[in-house]
C-alpha atoms as a PDB file:
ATOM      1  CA  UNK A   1      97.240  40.994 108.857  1.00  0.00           C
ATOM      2  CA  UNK A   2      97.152  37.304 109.494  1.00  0.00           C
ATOM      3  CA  UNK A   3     100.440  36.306 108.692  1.00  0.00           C
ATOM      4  CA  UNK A   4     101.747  39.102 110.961  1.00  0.00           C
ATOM      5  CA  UNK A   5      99.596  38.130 114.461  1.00  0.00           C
ATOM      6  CA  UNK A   6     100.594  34.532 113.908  1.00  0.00           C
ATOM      7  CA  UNK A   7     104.523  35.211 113.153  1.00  0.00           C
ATOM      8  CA  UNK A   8     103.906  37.453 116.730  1.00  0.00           C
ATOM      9  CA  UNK A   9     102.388  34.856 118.649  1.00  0.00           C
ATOM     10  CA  UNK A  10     105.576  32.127 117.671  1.00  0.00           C
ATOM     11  CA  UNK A  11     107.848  33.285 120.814  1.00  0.00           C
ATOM     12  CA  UNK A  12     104.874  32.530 123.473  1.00  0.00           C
ATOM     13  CA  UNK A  13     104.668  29.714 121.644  1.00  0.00           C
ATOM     14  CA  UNK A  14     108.208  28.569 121.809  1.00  0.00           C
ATOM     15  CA  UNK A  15     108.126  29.246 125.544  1.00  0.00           C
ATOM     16  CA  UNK A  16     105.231  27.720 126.877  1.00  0.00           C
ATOM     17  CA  UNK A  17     105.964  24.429 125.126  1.00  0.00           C
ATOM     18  CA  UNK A  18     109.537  24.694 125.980  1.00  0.00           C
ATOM     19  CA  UNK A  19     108.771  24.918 129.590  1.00  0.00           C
ATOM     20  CA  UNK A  20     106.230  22.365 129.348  1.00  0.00           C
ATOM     21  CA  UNK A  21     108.815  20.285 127.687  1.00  0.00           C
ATOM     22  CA  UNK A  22     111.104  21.110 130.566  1.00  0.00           C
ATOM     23  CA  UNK A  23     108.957  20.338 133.770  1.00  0.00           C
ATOM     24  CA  UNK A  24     107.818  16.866 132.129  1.00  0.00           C
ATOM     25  CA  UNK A  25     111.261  15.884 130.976  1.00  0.00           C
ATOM     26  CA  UNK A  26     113.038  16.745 134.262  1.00  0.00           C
ATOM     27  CA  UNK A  27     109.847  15.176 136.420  1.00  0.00           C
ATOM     28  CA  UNK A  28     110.752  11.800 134.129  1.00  0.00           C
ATOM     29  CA  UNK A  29     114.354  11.617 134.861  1.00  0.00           C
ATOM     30  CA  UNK A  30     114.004  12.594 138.174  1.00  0.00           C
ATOM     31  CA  UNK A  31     111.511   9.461 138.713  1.00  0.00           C
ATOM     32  CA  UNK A  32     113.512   6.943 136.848  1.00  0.00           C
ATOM     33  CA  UNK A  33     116.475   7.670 138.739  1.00  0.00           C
ATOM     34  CA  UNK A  34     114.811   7.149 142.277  1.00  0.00           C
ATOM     35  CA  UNK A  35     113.047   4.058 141.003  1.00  0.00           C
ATOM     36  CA  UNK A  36     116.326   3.049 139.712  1.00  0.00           C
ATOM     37  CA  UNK A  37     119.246   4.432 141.882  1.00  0.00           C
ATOM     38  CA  UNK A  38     121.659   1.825 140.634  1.00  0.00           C
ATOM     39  CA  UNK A  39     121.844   2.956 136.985  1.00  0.00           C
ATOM     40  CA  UNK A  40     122.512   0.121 134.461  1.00  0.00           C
ATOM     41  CA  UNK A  41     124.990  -1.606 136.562  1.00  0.00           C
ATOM     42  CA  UNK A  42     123.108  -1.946 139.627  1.00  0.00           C
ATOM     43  CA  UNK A  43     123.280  -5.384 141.147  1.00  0.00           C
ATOM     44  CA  UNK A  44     119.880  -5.823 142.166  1.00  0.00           C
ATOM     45  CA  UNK A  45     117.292  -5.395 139.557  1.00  0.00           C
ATOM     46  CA  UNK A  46     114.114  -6.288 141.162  1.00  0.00           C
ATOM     47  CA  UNK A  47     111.414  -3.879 141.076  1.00  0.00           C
ATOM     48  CA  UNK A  48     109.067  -3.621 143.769  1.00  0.00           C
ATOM     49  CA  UNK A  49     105.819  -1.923 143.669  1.00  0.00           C
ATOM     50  CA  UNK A  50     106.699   1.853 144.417  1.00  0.00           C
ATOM     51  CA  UNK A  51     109.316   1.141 141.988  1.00  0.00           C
ATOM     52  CA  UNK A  52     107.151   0.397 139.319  1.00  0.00           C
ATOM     53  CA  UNK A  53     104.456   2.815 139.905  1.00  0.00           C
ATOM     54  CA  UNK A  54     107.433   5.270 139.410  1.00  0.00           C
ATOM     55  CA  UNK A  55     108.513   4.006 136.237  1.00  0.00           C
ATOM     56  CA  UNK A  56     105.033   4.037 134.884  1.00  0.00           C
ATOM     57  CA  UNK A  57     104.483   7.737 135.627  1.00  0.00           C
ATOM     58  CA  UNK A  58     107.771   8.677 134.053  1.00  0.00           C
ATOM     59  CA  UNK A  59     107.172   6.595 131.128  1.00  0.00           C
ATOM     60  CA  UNK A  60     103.449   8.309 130.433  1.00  0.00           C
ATOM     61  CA  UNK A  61     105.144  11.972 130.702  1.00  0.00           C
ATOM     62  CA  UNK A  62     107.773  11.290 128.251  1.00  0.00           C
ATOM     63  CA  UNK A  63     105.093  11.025 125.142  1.00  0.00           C
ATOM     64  CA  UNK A  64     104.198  14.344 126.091  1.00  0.00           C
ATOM     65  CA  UNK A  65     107.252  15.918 127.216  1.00  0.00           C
ATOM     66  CA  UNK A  66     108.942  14.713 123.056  1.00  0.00           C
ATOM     67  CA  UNK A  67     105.148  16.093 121.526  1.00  0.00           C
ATOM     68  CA  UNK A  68     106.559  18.970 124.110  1.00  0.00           C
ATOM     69  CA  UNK A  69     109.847  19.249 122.187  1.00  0.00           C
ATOM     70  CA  UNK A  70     108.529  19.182 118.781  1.00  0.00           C
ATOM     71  CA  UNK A  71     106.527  22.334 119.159  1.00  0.00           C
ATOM     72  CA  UNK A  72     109.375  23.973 121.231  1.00  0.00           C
ATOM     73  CA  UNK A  73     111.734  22.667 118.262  1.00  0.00           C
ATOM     74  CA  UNK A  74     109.348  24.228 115.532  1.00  0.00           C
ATOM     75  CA  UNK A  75     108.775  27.813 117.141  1.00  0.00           C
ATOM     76  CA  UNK A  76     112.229  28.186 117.649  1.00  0.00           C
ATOM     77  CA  UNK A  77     113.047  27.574 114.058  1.00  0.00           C
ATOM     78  CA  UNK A  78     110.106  29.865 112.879  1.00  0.00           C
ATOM     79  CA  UNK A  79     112.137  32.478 115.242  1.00  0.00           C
ATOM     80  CA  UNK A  80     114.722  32.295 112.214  1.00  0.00           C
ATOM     81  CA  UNK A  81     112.802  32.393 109.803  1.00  0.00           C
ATOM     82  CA  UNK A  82     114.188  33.571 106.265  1.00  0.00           C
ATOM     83  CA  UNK A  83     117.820  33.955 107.472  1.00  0.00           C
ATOM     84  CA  UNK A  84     118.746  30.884 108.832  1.00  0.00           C
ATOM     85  CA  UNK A  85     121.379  29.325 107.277  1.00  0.00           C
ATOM     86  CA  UNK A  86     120.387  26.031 105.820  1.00  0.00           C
ATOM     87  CA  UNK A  87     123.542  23.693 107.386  1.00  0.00           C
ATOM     88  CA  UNK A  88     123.095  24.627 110.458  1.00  0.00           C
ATOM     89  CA  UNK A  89     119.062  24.612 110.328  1.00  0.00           C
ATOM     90  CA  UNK A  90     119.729  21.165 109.101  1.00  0.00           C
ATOM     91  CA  UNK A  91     121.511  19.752 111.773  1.00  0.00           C
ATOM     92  CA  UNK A  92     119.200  21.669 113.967  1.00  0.00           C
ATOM     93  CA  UNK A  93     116.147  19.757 112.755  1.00  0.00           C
ATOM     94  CA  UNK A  94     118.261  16.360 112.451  1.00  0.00           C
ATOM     95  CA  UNK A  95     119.358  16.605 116.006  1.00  0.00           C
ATOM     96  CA  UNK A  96     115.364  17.671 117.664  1.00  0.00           C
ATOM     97  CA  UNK A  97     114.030  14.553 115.698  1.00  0.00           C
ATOM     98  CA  UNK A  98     116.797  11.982 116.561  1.00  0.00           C
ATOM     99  CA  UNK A  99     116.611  13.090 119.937  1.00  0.00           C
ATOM    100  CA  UNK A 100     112.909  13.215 119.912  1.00  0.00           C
ATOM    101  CA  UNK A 101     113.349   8.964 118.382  1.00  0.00           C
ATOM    102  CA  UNK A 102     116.140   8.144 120.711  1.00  0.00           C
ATOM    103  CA  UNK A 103     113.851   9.454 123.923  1.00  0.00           C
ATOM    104  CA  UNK A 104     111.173   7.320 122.920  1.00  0.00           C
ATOM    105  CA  UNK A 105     113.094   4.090 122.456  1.00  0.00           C
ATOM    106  CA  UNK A 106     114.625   4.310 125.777  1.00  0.00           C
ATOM    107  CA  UNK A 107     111.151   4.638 127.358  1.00  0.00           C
ATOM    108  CA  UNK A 108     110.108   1.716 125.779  1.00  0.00           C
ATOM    109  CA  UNK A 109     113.289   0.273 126.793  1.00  0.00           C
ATOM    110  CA  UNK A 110     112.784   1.193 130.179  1.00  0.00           C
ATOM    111  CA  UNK A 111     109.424  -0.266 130.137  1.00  0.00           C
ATOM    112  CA  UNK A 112     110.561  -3.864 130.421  1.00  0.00           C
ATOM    113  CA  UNK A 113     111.651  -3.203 133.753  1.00  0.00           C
ATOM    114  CA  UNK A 114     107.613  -3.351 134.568  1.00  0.00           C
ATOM    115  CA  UNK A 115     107.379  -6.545 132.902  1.00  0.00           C
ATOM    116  CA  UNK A 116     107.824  -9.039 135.964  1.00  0.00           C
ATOM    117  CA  UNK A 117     108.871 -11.725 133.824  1.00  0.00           C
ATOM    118  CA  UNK A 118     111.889 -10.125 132.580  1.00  0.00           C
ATOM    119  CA  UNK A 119     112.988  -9.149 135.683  1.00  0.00           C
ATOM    120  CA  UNK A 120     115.385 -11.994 135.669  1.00  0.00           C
ATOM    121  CA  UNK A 121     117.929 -10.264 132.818  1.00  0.00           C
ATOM    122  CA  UNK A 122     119.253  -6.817 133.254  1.00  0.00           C
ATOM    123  CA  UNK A 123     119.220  -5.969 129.401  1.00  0.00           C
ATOM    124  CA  UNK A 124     116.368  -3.812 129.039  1.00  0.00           C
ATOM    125  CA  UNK A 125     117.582  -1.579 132.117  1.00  0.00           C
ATOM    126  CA  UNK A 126     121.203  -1.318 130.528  1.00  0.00           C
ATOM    127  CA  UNK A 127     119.601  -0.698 127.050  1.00  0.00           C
ATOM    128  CA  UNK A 128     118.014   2.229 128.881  1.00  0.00           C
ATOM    129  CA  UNK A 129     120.335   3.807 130.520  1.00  0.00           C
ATOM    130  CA  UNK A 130     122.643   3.374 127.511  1.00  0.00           C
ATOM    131  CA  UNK A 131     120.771   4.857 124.855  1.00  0.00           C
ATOM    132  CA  UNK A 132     119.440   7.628 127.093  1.00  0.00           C
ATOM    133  CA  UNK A 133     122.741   8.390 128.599  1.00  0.00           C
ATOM    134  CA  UNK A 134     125.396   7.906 125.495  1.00  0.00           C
ATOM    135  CA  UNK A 135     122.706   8.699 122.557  1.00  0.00           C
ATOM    136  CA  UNK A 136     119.599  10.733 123.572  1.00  0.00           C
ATOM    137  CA  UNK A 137     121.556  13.348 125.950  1.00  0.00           C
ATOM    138  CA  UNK A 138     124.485  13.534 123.040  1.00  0.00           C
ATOM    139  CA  UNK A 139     121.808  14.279 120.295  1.00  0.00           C
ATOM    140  CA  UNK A 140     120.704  17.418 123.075  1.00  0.00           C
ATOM    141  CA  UNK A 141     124.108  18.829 123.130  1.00  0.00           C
ATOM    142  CA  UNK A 142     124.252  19.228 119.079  1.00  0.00           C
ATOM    143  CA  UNK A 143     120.663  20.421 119.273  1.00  0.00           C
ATOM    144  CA  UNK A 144     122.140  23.266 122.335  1.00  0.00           C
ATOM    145  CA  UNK A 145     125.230  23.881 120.458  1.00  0.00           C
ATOM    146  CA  UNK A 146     123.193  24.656 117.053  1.00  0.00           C
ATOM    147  CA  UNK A 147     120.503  26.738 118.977  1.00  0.00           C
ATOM    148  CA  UNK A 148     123.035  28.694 120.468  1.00  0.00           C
ATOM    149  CA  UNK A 149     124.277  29.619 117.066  1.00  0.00           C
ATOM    150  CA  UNK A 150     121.453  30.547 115.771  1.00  0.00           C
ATOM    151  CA  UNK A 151     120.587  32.541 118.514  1.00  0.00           C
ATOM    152  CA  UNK A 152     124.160  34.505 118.352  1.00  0.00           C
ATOM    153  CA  UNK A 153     124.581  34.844 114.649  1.00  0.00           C
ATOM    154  CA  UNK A 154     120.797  36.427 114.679  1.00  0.00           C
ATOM    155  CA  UNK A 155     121.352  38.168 117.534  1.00  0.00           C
ATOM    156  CA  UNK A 156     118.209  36.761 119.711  1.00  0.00           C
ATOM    157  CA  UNK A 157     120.145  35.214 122.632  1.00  0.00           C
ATOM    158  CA  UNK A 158     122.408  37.418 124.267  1.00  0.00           C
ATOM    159  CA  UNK A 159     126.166  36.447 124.812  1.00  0.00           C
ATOM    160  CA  UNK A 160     125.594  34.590 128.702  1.00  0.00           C
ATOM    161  CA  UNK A 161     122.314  32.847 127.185  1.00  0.00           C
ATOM    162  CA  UNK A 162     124.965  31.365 124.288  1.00  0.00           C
ATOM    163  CA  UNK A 163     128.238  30.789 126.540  1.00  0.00           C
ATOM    164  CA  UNK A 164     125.951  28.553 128.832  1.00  0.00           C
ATOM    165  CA  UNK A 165     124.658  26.953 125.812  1.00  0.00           C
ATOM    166  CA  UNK A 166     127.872  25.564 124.986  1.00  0.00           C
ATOM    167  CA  UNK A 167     128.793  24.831 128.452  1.00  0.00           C
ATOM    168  CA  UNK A 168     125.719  22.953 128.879  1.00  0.00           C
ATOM    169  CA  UNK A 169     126.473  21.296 125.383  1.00  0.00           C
ATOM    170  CA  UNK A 170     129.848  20.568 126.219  1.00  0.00           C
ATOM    171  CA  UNK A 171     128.908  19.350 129.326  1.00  0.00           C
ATOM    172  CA  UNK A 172     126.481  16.926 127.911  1.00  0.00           C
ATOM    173  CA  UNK A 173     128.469  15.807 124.823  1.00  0.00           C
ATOM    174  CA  UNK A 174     131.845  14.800 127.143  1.00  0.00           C
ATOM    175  CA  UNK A 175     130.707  13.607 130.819  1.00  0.00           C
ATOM    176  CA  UNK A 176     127.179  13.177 130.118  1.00  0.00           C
ATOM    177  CA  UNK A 177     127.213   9.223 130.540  1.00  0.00           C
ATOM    178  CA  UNK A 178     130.303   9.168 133.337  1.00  0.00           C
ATOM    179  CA  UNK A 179     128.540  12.156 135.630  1.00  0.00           C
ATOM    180  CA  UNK A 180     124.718  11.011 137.424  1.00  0.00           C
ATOM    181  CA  UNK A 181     121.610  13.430 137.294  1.00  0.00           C
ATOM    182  CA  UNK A 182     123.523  15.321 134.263  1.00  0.00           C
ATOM    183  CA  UNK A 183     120.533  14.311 132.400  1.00  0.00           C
ATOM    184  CA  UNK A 184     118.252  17.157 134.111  1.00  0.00           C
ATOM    185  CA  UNK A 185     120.871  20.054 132.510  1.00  0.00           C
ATOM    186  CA  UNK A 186     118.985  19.502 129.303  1.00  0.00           C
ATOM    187  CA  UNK A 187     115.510  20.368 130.506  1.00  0.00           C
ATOM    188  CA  UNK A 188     117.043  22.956 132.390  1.00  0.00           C
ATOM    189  CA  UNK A 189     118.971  24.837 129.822  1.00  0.00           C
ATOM    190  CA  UNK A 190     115.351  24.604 127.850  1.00  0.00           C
ATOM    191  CA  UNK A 191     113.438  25.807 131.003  1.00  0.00           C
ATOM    192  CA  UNK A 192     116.368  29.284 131.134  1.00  0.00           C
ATOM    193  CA  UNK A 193     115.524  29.556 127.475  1.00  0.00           C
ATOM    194  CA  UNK A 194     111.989  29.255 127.328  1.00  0.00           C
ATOM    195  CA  UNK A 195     112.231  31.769 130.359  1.00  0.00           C
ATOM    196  CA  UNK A 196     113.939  34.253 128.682  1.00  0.00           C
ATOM    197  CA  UNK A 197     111.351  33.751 125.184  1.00  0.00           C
ATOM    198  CA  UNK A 198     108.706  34.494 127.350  1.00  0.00           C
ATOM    199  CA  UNK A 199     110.365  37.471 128.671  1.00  0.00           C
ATOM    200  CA  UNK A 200     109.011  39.030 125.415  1.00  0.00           C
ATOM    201  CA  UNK A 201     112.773  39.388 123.492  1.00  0.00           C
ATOM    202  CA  UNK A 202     112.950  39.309 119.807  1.00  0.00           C
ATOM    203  CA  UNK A 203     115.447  38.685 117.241  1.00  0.00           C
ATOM    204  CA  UNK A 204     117.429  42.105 116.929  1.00  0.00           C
ATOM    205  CA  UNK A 205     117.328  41.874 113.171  1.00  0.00           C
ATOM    206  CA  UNK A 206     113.850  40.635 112.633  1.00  0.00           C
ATOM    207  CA  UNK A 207     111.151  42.883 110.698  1.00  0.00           C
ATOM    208  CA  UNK A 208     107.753  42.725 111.158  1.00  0.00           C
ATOM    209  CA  UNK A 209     105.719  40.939 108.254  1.00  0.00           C
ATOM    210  CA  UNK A 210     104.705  42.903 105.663  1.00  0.00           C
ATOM    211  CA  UNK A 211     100.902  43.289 105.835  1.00  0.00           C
ATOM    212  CA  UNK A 212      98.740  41.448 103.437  1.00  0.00           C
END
């Protein structure tokens, strides 16, 4: 009966670290961008001291809010299970892990900004902004678009769960870099997802384990 209580317990799971993922990961971007109102091209790229304190805070929550992601990633794809198809489970994992890499570059990117005696050269704000705005966020919208496909062809999302998926996708994958704050749709499509896990719904096709 073991396998069956822990294959139970993998929705809660997915939620709770997708929400977790969610509240750190919007709390981030939502720092960084008030520290830093002027994006890559701002003129003026002094930090002062409220700046900085800022920065720091986002840059601790991001460790936890990828760690976060991972789990979130994992439960999800234990949701499939047996019947996932293997291309799309493929880019699924390849997407969560280079956006997972990508995340924690541009923290460490964005952690120059602290160092006072780079302060002089804008590259390690532009590096930021760059590979978080053009990379990271485009690496979200293929891991939305193949989570909403998985969730339709297995019948655990319902049909407005997947439309927004690909809106949010789409969103992210064409304006992402032109459009400010579009950063925070990610967190928030996971934070409507992890929502609706926690709502207790299950795959309409899935079978309980057989008992050992």
């Amino acid at each position: 009966m073991g396998s069956k209580h822990e294959r139970l317990g993998t929705p809660r799971a997915a939620g709770i670290a997708g929400v977790v993922f969610a509240v750190l990961m919007a709390a981030a971007i939502v720092l960084v961008r008030i520290a830093l109102p002027g994006g890559a091209d701002a003129d003026d790229i002094t930090v002062d001291a409220g700046q900085r304190d800022a920065v720091q805070t986002a840059l601790a929550l991001l460790p936890f809010a990828g760690i976060a992601f991972l789990w979130f990633m994992g439960a999800l794809r234990e949701q499939a299970g047996e019947a996932e198809d293997r291309f799309i489970s493929t880019v699924f994992l390849g997407s969560g892990l280079v956006f997972v890499a990508t995340l924690f570059g541009s923290a460490a990117a964005a952690g120059t900004v602290l160092d006072e005696s780079q302060q002089d050269s804008p590259f390690g704000r532009h590096f930021a902004y760059t590979l978080l705005a053009t990379y990271t966020m485009r690496m979200a919208a293929v891991f939305i678009f193949t989570t909403s496909a998985i969730g339709r062809r297995l019948g655990f999302f319902p049909r407005p769960l997947v439309v927004l998926g690909y809106l949010v996708g789409l969103t992210l994958l064409v304006v992402g870099a032109d459009l400010p704050w579009s950063e925070l749709v990610f967190p928030a499509w996971a934070l409507v997802v992890s929502l609706y896990i926690l709502r207790g719904r299950r795959p309409a096709g899935s079978r309980p384990a057989a008992p050992v």
